[in-house]
N, C-alpha and C. Protein backbone atom coordinates (compact mmCIF):
# COMPACT_ATOMS: atom_id res chain seq x y z
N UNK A 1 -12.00 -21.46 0.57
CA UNK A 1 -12.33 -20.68 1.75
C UNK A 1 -11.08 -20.28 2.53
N UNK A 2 -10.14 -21.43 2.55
CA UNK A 2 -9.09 -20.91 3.33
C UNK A 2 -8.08 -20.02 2.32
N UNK A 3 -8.09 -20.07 1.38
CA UNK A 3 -7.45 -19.05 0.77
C UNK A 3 -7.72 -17.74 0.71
N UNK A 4 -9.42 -17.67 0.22
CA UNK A 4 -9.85 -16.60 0.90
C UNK A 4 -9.95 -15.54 2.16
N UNK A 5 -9.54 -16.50 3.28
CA UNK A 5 -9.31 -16.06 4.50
C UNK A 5 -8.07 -15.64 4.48
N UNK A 6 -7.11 -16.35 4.15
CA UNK A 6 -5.65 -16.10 4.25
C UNK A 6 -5.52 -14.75 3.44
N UNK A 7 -6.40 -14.36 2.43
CA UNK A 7 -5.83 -12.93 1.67
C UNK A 7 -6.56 -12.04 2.34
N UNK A 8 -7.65 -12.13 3.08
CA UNK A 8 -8.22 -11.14 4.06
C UNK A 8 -7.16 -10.40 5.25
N UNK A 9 -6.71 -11.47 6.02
CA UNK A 9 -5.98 -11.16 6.98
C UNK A 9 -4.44 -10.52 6.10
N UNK A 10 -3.96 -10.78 5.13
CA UNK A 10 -3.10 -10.19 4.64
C UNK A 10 -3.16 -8.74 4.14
N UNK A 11 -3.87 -8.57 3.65
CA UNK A 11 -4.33 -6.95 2.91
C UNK A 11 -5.11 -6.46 4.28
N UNK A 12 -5.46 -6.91 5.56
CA UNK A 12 -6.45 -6.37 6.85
C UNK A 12 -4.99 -6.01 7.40
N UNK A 13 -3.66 -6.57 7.29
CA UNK A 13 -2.59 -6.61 7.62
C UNK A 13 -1.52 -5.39 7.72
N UNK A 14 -2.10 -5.09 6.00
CA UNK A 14 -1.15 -4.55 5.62
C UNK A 14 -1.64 -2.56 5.62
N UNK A 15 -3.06 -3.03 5.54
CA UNK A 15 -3.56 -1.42 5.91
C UNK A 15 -3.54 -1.52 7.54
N UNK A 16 -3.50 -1.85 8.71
CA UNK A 16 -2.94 -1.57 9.84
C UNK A 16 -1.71 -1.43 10.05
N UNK A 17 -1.23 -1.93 9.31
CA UNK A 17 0.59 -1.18 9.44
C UNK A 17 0.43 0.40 8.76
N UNK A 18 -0.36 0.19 7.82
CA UNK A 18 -0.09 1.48 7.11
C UNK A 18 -0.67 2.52 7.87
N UNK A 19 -1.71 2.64 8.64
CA UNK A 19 -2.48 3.43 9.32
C UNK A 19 -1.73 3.40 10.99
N UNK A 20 -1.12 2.66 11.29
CA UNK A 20 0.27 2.76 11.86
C UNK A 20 1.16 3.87 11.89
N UNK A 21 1.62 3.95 10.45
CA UNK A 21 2.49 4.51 9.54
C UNK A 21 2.20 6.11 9.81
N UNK A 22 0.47 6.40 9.26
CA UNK A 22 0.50 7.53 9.06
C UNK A 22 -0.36 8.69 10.35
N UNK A 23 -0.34 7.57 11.66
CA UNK A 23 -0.61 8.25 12.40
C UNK A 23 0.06 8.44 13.95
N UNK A 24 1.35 6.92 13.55
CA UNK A 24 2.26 7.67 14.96
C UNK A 24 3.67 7.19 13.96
N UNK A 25 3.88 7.56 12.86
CA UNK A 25 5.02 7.02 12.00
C UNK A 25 5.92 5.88 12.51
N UNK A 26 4.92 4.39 12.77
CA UNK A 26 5.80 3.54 12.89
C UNK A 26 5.65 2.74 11.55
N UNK A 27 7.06 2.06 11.55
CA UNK A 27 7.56 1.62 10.39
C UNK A 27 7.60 -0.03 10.85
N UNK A 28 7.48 -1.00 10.28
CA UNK A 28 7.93 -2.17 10.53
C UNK A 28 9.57 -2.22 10.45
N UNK A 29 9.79 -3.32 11.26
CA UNK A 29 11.26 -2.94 11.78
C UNK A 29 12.26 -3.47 10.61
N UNK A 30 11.43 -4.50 9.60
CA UNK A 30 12.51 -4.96 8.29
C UNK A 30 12.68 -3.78 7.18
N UNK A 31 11.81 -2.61 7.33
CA UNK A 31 12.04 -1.80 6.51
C UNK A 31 12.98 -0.15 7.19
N UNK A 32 12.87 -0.04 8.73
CA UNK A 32 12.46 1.02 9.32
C UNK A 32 14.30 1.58 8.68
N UNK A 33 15.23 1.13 8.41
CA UNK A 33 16.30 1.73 8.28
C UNK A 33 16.29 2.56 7.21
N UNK A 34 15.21 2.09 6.15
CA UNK A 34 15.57 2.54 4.49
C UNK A 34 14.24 4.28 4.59
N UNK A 35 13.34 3.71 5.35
CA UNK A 35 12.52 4.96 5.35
C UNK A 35 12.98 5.78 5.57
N UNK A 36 12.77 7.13 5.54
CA UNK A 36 12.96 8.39 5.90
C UNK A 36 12.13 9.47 6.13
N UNK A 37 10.50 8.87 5.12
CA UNK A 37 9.39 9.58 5.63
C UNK A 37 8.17 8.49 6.05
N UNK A 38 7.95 8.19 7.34
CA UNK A 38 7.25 7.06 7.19
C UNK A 38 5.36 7.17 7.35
N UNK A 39 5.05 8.60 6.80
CA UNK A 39 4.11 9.02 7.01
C UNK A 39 3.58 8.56 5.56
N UNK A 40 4.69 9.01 4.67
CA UNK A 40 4.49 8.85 2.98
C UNK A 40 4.40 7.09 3.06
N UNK A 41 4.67 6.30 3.43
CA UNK A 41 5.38 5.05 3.52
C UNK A 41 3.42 4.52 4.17
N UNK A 42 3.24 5.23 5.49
CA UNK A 42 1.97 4.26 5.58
C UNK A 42 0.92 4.80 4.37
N UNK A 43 0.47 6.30 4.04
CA UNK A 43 -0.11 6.30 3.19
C UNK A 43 0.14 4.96 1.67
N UNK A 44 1.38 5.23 1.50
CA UNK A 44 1.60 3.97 0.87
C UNK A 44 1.19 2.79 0.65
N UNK A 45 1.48 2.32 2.46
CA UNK A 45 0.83 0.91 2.92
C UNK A 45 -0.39 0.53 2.23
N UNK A 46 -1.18 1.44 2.91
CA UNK A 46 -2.89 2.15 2.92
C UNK A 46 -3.41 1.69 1.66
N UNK A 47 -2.87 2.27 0.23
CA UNK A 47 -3.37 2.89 -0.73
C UNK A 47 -2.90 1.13 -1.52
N UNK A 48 -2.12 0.72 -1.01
CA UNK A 48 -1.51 -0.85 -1.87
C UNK A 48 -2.35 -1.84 -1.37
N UNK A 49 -2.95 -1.38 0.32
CA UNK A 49 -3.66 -2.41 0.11
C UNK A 49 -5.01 -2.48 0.07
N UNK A 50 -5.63 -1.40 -0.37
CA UNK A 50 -6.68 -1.04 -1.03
C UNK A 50 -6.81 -1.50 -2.64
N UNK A 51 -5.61 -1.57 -3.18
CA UNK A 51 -5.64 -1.73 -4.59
C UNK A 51 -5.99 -3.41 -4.46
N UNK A 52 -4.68 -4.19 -3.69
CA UNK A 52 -5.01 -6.02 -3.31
C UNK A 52 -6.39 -6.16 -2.88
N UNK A 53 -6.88 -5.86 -2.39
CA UNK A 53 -8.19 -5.61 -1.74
C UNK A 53 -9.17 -5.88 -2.88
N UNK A 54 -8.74 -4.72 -3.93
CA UNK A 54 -9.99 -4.44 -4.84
C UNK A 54 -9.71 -5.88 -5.81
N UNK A 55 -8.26 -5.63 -6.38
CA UNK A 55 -7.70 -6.85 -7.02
C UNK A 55 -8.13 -8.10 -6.61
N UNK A 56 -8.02 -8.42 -5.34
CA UNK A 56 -8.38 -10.05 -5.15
C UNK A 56 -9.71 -10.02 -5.27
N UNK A 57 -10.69 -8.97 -4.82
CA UNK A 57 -12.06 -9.36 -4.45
C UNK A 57 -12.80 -9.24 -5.32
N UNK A 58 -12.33 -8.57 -7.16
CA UNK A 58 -13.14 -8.71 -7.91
C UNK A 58 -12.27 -9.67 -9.40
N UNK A 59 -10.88 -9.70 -9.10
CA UNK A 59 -10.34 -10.94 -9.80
C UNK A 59 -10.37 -12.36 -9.21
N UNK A 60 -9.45 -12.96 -8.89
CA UNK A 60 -9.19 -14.24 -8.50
C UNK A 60 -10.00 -14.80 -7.62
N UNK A 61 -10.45 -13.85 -6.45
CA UNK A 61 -11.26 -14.53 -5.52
C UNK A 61 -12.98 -14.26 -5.63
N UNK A 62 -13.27 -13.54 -6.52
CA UNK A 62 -14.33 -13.67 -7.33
C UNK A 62 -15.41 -15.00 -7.81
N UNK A 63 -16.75 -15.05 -7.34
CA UNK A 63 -17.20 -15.82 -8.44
C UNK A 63 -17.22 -15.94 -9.74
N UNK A 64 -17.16 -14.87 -10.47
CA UNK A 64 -17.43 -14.62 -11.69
C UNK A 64 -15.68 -13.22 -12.07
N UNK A 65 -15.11 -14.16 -12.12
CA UNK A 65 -13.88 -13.23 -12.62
C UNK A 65 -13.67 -13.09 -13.53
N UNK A 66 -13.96 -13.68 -14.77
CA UNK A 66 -13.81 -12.92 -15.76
C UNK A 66 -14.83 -11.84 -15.94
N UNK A 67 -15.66 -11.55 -15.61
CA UNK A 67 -16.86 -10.58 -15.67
C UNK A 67 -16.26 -9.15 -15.32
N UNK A 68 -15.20 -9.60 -14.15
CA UNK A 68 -14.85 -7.69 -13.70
C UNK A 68 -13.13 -7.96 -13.55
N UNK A 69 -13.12 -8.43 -14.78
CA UNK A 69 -11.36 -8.32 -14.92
C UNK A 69 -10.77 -6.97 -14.98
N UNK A 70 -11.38 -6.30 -16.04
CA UNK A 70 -10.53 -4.90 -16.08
C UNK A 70 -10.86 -3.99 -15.17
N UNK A 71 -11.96 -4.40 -14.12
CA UNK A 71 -11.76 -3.38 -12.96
C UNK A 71 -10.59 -4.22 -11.86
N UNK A 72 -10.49 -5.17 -11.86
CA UNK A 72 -9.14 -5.87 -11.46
C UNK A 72 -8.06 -5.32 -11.28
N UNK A 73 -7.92 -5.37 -12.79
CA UNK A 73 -6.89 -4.39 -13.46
C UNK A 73 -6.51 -3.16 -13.25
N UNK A 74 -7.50 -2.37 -12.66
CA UNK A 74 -7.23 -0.91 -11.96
C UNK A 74 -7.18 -1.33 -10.52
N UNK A 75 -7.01 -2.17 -10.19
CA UNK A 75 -6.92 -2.71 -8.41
C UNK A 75 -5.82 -3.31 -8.52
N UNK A 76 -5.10 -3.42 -9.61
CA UNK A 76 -3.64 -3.68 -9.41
C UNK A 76 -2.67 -2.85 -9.82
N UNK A 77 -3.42 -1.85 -10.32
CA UNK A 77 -2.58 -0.45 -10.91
C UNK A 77 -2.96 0.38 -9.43
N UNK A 78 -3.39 0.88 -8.95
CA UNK A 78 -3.65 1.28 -7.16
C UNK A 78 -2.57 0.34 -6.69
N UNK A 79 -2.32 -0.55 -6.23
CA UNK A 79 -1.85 -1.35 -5.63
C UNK A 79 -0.37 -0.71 -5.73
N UNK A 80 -0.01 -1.15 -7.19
CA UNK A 80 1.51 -0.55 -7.97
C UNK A 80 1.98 0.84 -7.43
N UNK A 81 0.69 1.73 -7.72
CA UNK A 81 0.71 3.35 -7.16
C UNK A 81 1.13 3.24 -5.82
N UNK A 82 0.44 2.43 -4.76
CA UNK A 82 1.02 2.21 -3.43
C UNK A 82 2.31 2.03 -3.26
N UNK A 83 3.20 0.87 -3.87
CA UNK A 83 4.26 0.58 -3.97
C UNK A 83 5.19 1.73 -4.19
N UNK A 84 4.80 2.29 -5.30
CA UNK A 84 5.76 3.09 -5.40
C UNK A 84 6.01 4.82 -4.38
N UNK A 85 4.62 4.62 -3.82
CA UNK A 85 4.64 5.91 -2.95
C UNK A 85 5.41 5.65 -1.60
N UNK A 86 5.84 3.90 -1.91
CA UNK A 86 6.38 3.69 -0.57
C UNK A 86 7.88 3.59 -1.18
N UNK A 87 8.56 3.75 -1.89
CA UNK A 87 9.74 3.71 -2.90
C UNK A 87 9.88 4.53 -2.28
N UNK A 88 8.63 6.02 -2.75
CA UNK A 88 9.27 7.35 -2.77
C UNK A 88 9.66 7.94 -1.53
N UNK A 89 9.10 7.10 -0.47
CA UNK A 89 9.23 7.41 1.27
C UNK A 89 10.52 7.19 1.33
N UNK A 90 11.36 6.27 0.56
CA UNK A 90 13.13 5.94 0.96
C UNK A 90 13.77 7.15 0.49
N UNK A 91 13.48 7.85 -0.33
CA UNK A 91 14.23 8.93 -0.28
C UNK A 91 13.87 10.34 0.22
N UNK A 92 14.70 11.37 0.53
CA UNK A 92 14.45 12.66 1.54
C UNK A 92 13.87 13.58 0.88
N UNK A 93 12.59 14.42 1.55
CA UNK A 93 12.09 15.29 0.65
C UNK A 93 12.52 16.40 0.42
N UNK A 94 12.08 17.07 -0.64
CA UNK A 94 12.82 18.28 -1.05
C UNK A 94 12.63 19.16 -0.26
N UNK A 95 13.82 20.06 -0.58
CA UNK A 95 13.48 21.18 0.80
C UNK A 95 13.63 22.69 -0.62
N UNK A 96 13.50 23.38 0.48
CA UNK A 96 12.86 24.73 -0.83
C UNK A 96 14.10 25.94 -0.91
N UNK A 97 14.72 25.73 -2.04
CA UNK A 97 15.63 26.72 -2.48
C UNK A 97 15.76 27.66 -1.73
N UNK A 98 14.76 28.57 -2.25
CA UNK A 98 14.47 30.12 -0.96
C UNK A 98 14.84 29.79 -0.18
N UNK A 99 14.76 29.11 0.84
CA UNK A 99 15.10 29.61 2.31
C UNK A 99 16.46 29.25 2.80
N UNK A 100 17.27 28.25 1.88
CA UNK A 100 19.04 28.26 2.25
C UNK A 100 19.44 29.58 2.47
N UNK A 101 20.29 29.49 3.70
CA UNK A 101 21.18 30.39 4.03
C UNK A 101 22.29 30.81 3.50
C-alpha cells in the first residue's frame, strides 16, 4: 500500500510540473539552465508521466501483472517518448531559412 501511494504522488508529481511547464513555462530550478524550450519540456513532463502511470498501474503495481505485461510495455515506451521530448527541449529550435537576412 505504501508503495503504491508513494508512486501515485510521484507520477501526480511529475504531470504538475509538466502542466506547469506548458502553461506558464516554469521549469524546475535543477533543470531550468539546460532548457531552452520549456513548453516542449512540460509537454514532455506530461506525456512521461502518463506512460509511469500506465506502466506502474498495469505492470508492477497490478494484481494480475503478468496478464497486461505488454500493455506495460507500451507504458514504458510513452514514458521513454516523454523523456526524450524533454532531451529535445535542451536544444534551440529551428528557425526557417527563408527569412535570414
Amino acid at each position: 500500500m505504501a508503495t503504491t501511494a508513494l508512486a501515485v504522488v510521484a507520477v501526480m508529481g511529475l504531470a504538475v510540473i509538466g502542466i506547469l511547464g506548458i502553461t506558464t513555462g516554469w521549469v524546475a530550478p535543477i533543470g531550468r539552465k539546460k532548457v531552452l524550450r520549456p513548453k516542449l519540456w512540460g509537454y514532455g513532463s506530461l506525456t512521461a508521466a502518463a506512460g509511469m502511470g500506465a506502466f506502474l498501474s498495469l505492470g508492477p503495481l497490478s494484481s494480475r501483472p503478468a496478464a497486461h505485461f505488454n500493455v506495460a510495455l507500451v507504458g514504458m515506451a510513452v514514458f521513454f517518448l516523454g523523456v526524450f521530448l524533454q532531451s529535445l527541449s535542451q536544444r534551440p529550435a529551428r528557425t526557417d531559412s527563408l527569412n535570414r537576412p
